[in-house]
PDB file of N, CA and C in Angstrom:
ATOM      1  N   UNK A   1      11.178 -20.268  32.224  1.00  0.00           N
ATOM      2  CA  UNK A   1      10.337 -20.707  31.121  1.00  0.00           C
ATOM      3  C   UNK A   1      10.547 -19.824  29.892  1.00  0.00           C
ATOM      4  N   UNK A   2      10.402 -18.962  29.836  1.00  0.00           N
ATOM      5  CA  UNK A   2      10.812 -17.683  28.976  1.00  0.00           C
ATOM      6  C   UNK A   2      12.180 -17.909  28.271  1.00  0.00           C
ATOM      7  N   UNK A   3      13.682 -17.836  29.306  1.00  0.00           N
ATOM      8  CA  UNK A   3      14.312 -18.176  28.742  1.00  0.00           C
ATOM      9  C   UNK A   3      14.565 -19.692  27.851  1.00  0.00           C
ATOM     10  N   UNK A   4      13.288 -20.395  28.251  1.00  0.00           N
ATOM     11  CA  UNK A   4      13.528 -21.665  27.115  1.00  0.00           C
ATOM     12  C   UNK A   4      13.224 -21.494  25.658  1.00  0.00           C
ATOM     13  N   UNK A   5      12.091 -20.860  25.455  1.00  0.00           N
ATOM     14  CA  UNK A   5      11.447 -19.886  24.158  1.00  0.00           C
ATOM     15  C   UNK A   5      12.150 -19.093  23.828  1.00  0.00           C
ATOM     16  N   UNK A   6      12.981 -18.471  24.042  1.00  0.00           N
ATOM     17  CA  UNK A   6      13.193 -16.591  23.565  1.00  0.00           C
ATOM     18  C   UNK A   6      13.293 -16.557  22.153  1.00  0.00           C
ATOM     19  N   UNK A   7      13.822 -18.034  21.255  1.00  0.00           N
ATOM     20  CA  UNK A   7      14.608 -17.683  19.945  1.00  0.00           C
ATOM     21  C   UNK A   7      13.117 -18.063  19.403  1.00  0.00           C
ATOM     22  N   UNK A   8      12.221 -18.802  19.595  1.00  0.00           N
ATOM     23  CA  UNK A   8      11.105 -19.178  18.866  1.00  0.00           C
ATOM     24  C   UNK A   8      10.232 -17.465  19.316  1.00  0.00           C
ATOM     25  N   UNK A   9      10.164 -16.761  20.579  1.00  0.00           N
ATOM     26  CA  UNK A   9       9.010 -15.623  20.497  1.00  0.00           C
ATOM     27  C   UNK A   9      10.229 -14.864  19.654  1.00  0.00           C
ATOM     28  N   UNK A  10      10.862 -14.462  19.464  1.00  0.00           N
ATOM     29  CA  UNK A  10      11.850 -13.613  18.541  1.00  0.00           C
ATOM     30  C   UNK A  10      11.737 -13.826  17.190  1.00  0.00           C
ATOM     31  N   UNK A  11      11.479 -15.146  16.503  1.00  0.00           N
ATOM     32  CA  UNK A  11      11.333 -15.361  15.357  1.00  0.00           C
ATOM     33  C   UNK A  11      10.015 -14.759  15.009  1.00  0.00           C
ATOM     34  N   UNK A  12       8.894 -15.102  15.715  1.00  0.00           N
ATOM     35  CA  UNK A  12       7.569 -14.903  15.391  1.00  0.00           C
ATOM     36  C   UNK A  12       7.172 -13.439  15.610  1.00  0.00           C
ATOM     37  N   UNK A  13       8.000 -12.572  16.460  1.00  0.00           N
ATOM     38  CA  UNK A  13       8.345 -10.986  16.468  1.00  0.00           C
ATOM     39  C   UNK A  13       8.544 -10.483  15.370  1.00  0.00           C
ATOM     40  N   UNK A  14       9.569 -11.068  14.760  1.00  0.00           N
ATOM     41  CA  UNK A  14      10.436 -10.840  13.866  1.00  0.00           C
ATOM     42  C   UNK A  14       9.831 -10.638  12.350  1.00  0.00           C
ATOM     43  N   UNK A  15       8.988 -12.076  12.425  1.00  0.00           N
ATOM     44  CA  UNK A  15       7.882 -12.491  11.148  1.00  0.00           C
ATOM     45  C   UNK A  15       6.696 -11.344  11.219  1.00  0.00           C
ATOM     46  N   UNK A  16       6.303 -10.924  11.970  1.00  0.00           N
ATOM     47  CA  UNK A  16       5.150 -10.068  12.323  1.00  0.00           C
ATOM     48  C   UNK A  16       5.505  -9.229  12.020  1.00  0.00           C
ATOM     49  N   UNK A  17       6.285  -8.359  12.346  1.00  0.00           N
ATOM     50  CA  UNK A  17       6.811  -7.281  11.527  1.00  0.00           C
ATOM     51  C   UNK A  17       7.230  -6.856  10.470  1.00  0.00           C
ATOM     52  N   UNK A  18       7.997  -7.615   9.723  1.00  0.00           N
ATOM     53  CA  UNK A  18       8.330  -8.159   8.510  1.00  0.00           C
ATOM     54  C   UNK A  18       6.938  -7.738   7.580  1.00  0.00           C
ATOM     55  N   UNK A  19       5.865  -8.827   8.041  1.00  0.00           N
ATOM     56  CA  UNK A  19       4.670  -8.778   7.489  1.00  0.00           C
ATOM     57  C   UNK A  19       4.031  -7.114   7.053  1.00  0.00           C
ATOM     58  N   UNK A  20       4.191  -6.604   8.218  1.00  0.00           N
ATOM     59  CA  UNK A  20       3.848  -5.471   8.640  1.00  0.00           C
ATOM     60  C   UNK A  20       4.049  -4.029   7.850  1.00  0.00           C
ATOM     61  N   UNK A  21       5.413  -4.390   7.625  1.00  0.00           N
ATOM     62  CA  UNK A  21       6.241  -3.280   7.039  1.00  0.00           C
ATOM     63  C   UNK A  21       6.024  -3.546   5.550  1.00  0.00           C
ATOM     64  N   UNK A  22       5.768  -5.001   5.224  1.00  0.00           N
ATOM     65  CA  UNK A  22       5.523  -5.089   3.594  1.00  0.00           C
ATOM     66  C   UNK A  22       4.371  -4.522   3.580  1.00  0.00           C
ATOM     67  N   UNK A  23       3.482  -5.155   4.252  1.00  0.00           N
ATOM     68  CA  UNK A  23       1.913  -4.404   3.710  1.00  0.00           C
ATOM     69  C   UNK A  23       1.572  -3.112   3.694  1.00  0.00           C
ATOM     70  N   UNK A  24       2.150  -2.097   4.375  1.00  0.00           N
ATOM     71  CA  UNK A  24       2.175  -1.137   4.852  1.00  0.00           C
ATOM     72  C   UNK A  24       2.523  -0.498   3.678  1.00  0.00           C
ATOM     73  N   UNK A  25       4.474  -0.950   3.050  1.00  0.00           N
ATOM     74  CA  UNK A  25       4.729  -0.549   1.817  1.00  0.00           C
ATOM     75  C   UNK A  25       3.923  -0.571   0.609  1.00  0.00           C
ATOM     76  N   UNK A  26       3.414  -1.612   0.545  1.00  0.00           N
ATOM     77  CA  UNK A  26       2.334  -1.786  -0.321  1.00  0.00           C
ATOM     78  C   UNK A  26       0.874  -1.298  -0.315  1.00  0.00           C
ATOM     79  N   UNK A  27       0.720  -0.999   0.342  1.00  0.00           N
ATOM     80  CA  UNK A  27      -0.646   0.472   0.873  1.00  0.00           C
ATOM     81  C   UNK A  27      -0.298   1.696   0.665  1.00  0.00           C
ATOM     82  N   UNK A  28       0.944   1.845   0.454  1.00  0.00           N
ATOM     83  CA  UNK A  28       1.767   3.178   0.392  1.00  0.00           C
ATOM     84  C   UNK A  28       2.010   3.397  -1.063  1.00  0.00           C
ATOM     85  N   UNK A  29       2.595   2.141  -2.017  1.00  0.00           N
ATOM     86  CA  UNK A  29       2.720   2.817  -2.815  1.00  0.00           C
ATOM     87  C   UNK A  29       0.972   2.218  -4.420  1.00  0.00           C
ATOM     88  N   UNK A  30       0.576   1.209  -3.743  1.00  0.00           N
ATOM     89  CA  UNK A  30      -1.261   1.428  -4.935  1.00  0.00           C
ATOM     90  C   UNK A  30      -1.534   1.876  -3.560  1.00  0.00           C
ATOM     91  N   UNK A  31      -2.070   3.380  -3.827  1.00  0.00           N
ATOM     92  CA  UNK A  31      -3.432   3.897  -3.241  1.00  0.00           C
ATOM     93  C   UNK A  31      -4.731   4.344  -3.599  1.00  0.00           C
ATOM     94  N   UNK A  32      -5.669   3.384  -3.461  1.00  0.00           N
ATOM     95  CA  UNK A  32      -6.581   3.747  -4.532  1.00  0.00           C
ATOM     96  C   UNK A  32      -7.038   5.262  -5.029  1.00  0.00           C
ATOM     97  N   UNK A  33      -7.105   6.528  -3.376  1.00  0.00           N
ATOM     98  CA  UNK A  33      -7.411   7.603  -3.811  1.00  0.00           C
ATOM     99  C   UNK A  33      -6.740   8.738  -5.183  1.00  0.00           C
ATOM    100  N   UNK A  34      -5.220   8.370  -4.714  1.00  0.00           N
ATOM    101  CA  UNK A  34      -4.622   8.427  -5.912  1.00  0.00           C
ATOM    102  C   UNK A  34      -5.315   8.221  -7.595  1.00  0.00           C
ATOM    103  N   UNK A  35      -5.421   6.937  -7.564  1.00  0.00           N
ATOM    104  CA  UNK A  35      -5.467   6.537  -9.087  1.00  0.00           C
ATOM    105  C   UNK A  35      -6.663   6.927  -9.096  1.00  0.00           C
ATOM    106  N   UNK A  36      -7.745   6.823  -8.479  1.00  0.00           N
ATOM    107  CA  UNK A  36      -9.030   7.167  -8.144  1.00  0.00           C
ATOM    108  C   UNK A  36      -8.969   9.456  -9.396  1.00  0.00           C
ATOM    109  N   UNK A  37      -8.336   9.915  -8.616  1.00  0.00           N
ATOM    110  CA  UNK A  37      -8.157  10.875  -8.566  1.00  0.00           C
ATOM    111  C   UNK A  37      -7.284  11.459 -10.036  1.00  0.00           C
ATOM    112  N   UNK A  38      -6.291  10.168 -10.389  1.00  0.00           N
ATOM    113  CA  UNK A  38      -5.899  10.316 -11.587  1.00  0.00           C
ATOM    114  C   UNK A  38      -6.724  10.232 -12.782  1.00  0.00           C
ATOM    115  N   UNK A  39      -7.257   8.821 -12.757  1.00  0.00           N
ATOM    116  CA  UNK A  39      -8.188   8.857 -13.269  1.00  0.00           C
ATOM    117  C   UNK A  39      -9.365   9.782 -13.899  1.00  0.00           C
ATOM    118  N   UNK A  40      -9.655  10.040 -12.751  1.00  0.00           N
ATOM    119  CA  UNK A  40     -11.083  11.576 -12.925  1.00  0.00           C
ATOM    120  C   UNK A  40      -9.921  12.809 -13.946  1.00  0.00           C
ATOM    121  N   UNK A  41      -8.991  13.007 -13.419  1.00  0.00           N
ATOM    122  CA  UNK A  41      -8.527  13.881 -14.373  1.00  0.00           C
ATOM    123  C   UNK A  41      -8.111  13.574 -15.529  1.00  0.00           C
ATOM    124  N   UNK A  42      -7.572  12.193 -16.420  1.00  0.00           N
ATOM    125  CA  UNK A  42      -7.788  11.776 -17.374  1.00  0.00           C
ATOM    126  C   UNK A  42      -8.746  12.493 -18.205  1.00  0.00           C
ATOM    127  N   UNK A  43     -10.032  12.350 -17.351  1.00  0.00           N
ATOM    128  CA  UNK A  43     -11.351  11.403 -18.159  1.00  0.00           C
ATOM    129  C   UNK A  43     -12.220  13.419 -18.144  1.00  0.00           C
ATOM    130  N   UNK A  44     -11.472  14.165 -17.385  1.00  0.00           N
ATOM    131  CA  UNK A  44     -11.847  16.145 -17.593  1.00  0.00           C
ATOM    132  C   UNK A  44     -10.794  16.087 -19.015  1.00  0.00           C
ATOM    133  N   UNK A  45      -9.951  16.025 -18.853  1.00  0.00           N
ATOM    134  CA  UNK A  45      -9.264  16.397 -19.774  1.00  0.00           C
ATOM    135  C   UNK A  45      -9.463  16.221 -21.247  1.00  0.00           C
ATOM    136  N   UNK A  46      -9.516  14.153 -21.666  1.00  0.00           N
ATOM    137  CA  UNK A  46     -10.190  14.142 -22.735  1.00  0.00           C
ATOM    138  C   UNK A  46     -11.526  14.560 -22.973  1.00  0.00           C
ATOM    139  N   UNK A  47     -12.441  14.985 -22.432  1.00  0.00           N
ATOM    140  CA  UNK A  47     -13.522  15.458 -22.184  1.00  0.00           C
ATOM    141  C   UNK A  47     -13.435  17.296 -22.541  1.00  0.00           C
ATOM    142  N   UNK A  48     -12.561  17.633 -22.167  1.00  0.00           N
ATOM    143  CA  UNK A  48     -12.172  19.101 -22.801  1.00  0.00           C
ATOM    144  C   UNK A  48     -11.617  19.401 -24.057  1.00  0.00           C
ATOM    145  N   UNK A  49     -10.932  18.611 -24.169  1.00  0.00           N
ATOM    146  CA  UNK A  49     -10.282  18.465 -26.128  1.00  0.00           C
ATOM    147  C   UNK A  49     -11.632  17.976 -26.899  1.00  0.00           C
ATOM    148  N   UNK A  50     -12.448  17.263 -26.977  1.00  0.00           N
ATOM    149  CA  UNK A  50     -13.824  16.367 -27.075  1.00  0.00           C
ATOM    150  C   UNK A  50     -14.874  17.450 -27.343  1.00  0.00           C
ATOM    151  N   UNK A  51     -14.983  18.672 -26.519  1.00  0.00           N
ATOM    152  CA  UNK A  51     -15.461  19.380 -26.753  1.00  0.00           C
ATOM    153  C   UNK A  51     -15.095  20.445 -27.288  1.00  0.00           C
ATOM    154  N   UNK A  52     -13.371  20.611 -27.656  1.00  0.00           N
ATOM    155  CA  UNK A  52     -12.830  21.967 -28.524  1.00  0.00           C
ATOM    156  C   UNK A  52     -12.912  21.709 -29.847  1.00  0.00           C
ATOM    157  N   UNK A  53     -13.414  20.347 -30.130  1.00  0.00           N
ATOM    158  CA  UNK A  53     -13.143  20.012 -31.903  1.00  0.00           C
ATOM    159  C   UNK A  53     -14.729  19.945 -31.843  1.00  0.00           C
TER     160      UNK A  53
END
């Protein structure tokens, strides 16, 4: 039975992972703590010039 399937469970292996590895990449490169974190230092910084003038 198995060998009647193998190329259809292989495809859907195949797709799953695929999936997997994109989303993953894409969690990897927007991370919110990051920008989160960029952000805040933006917002010290103009906030320090803001207060030297």
């Amino acid at each position: 039975m198995l060998a009647k399937y193998w190329k259809r469970i292989g495809l859907i292996i195949l797709i799953v992972l695929c999936l997997i590895n994109g989303i993953s990449k894409l969690l990897r490169v927007v991370s919110f703590d990051n920008t989160i974190e960029t952000i805040k230092s933006k917002i010290s910084i103009s906030q320090k010039v803001e207060e030297k003038n």
